[in-house]
N, C-alpha and C. Protein backbone atom coordinates (compact mmCIF):
# COMPACT_ATOMS: atom_id res chain seq x y z
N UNK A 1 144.50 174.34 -67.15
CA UNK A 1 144.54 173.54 -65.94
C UNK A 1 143.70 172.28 -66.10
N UNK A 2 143.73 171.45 -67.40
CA UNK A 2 142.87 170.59 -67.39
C UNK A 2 143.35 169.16 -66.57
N UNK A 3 144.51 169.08 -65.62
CA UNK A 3 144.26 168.28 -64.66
C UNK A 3 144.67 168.87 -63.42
N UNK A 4 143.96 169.87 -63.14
CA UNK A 4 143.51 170.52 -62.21
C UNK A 4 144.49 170.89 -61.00
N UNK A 5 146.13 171.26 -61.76
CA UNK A 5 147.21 171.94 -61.19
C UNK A 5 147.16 172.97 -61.50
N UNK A 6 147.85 173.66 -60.38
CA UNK A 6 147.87 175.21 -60.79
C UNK A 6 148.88 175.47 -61.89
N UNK A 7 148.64 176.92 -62.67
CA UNK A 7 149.34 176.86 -63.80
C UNK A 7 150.52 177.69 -62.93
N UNK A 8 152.10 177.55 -63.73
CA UNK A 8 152.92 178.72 -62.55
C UNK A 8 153.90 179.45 -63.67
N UNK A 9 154.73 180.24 -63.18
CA UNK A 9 155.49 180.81 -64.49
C UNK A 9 156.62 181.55 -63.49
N UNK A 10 157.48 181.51 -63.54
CA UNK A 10 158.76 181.86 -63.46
C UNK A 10 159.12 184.01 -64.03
N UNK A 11 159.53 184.43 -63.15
CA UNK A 11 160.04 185.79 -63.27
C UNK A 11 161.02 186.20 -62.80
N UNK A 12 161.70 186.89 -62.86
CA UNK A 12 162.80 187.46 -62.85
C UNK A 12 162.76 188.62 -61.75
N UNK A 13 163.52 189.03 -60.42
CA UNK A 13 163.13 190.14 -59.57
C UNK A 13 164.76 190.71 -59.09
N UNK A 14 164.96 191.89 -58.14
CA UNK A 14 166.40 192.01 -58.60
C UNK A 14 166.54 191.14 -56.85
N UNK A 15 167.63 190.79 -56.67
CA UNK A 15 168.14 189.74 -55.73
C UNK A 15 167.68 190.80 -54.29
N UNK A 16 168.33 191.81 -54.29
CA UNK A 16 168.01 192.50 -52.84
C UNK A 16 166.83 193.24 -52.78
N UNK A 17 165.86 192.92 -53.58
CA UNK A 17 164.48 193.51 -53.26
C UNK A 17 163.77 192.58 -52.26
N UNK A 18 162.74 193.18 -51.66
CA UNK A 18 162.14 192.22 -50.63
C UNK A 18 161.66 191.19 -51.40
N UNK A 19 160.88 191.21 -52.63
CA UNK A 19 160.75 189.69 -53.23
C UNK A 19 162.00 188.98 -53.15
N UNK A 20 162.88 189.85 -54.24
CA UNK A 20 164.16 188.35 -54.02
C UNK A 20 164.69 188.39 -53.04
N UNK A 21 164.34 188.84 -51.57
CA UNK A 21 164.82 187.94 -50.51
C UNK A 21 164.19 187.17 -50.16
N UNK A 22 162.94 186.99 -50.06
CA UNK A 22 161.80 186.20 -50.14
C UNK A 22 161.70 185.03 -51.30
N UNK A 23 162.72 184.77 -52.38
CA UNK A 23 162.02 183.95 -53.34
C UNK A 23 162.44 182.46 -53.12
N UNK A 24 163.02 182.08 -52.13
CA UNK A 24 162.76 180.53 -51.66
C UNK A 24 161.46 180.77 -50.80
N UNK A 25 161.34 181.67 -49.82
CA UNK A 25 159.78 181.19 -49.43
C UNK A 25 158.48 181.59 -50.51
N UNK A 26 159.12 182.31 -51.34
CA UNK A 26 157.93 182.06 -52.74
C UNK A 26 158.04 180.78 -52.95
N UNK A 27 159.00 180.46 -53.44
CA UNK A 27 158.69 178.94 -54.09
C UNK A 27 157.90 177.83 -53.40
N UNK A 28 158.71 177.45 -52.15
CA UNK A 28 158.02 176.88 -50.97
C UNK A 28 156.23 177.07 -50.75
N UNK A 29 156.18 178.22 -50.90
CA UNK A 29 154.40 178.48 -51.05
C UNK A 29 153.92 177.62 -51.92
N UNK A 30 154.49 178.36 -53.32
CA UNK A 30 153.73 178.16 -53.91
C UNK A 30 153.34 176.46 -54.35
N UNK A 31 154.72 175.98 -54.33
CA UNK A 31 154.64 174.58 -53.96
C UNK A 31 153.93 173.91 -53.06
N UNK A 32 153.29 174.62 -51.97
CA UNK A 32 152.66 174.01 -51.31
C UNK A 32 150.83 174.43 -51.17
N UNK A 33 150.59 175.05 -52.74
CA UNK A 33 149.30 175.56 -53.16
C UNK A 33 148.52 173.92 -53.19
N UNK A 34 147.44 173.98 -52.83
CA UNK A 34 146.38 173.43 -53.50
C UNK A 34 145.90 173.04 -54.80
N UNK A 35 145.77 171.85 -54.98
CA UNK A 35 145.25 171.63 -56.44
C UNK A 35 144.02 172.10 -56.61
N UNK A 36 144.00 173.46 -57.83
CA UNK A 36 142.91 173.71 -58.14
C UNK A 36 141.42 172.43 -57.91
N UNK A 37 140.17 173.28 -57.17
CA UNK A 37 139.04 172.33 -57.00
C UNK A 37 139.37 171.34 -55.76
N UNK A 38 140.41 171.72 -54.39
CA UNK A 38 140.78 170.79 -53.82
C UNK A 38 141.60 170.98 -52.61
N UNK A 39 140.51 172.61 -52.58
CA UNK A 39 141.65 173.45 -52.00
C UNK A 39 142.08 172.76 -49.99
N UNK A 40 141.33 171.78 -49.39
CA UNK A 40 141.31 171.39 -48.29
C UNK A 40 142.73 170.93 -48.11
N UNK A 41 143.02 170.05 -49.54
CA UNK A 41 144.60 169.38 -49.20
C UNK A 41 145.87 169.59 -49.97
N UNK A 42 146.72 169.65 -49.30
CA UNK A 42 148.57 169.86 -49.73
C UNK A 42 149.03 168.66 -50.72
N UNK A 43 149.30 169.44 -51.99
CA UNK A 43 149.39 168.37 -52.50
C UNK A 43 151.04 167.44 -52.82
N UNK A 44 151.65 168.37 -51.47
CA UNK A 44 153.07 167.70 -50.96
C UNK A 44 152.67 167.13 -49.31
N UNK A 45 152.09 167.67 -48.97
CA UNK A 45 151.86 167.12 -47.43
C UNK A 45 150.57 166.06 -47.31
N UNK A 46 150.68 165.35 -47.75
CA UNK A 46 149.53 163.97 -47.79
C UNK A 46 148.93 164.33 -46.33
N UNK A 47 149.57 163.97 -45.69
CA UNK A 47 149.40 163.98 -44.09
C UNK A 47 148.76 165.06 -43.61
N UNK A 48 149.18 166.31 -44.42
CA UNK A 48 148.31 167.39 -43.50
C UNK A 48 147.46 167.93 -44.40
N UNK A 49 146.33 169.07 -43.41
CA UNK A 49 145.13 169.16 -44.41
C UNK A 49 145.81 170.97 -44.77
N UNK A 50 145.30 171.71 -45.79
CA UNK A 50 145.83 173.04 -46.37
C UNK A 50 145.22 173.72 -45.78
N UNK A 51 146.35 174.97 -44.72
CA UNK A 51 147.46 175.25 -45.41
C UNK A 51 148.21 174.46 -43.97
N UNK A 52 148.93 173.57 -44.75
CA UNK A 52 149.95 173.14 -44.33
C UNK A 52 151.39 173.83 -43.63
N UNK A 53 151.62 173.28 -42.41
CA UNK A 53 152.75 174.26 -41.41
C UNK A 53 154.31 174.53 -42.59
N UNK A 54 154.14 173.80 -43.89
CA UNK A 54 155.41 173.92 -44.37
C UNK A 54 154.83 175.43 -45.28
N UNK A 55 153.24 175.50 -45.47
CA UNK A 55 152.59 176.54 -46.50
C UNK A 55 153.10 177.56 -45.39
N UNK A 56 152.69 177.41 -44.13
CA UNK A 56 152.53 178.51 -43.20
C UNK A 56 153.83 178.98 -43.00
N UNK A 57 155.04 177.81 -42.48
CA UNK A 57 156.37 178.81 -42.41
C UNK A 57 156.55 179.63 -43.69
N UNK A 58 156.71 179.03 -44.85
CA UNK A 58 157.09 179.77 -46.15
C UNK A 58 156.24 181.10 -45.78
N UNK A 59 154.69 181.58 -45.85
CA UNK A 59 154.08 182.32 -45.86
C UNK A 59 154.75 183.47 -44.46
N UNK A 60 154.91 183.15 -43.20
CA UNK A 60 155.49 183.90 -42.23
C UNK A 60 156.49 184.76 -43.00
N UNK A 61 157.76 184.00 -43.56
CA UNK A 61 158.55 184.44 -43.95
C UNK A 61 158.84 185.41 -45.03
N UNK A 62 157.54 185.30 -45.86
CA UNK A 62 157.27 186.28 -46.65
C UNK A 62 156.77 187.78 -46.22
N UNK A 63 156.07 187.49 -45.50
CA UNK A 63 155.05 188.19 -44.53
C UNK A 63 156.62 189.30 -43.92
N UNK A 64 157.32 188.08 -43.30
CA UNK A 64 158.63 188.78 -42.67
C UNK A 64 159.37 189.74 -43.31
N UNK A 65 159.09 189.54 -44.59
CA UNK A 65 160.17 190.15 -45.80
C UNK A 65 159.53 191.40 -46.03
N UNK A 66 158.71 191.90 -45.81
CA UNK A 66 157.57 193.01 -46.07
C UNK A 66 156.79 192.49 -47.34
N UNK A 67 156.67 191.46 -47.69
CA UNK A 67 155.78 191.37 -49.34
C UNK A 67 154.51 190.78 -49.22
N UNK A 68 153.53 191.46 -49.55
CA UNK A 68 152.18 190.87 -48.78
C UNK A 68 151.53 189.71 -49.92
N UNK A 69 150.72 188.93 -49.02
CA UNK A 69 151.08 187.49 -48.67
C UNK A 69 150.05 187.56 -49.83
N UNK A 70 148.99 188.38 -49.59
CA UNK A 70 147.64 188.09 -50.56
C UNK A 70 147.85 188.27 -52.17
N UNK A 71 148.75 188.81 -52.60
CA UNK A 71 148.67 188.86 -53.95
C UNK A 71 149.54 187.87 -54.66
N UNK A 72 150.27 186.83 -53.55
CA UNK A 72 150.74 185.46 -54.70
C UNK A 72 150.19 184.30 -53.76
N UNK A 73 149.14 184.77 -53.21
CA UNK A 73 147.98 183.45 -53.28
C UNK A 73 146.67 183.70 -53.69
N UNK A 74 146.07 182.67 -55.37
CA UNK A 74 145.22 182.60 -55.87
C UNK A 74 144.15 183.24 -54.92
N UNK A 75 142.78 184.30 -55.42
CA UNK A 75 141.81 184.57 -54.54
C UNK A 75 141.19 183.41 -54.49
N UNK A 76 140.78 182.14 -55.29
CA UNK A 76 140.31 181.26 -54.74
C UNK A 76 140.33 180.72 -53.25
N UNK A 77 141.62 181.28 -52.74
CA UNK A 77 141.99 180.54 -51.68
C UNK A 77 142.04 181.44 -50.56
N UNK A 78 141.92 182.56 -50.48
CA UNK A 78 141.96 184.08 -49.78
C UNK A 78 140.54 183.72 -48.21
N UNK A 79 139.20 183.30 -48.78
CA UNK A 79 138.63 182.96 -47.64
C UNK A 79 138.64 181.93 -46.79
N UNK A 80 139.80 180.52 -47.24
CA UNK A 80 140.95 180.23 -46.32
C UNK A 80 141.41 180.33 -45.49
N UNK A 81 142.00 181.32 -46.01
CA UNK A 81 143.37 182.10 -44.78
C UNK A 81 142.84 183.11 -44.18
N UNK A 82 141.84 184.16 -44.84
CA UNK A 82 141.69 185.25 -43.89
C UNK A 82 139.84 185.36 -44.13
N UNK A 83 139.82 184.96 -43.31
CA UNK A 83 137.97 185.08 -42.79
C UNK A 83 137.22 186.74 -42.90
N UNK A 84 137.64 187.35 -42.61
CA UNK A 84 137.06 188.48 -42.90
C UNK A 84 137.73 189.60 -44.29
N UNK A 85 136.85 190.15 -44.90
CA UNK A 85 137.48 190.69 -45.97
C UNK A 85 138.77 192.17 -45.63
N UNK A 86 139.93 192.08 -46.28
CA UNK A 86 140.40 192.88 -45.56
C UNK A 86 141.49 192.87 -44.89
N UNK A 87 141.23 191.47 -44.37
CA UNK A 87 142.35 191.01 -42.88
C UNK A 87 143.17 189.99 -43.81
N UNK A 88 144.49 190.64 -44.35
CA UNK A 88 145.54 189.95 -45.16
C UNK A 88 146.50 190.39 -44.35
């Protein structure tokens, strides 16, 4: 990560599992991660500060899918989103 993007990698899931119903709002997330060291701002949403309402729909929707939200967002970013330990 020496200019301080997240690194990402591509996998394979079967289409009707709750991930792959979920994997446009994976992408959407993850696209809308924080540049490592920078975590305040979107580094598609200039305008807004992270997590951004486009991070947040994607994330609902995952959430919606049954696939929990905390294990494909970096822990860097975990006391963020959920203030107390626990509450994912």
């Amino acid at each position: 990560m020496s200019d301080g993007k997240r690194d990402t990698l591509a996998t394979i899931v079967a289409e009707d599992s709750a991930l792959g119903q979920a994997a446009s709002a994976v992408d959407q997330l993850s696209a809308h991660l924080p540049v490592a060291g920078q975590p305040a701002a979107c580094p598609l949403c200039r305008a807004d500060p992270w997590p951004c309402p486009r991070f947040m729909d994607a994330a609902a929707r995952i959430h919606a899918a049954g696939v929990g939200l905390h294990e494909l967002i970096p822990a860097d970013l975990h006391p963020m989103l959920w203030s107390e330990p626990g509450q994912r």
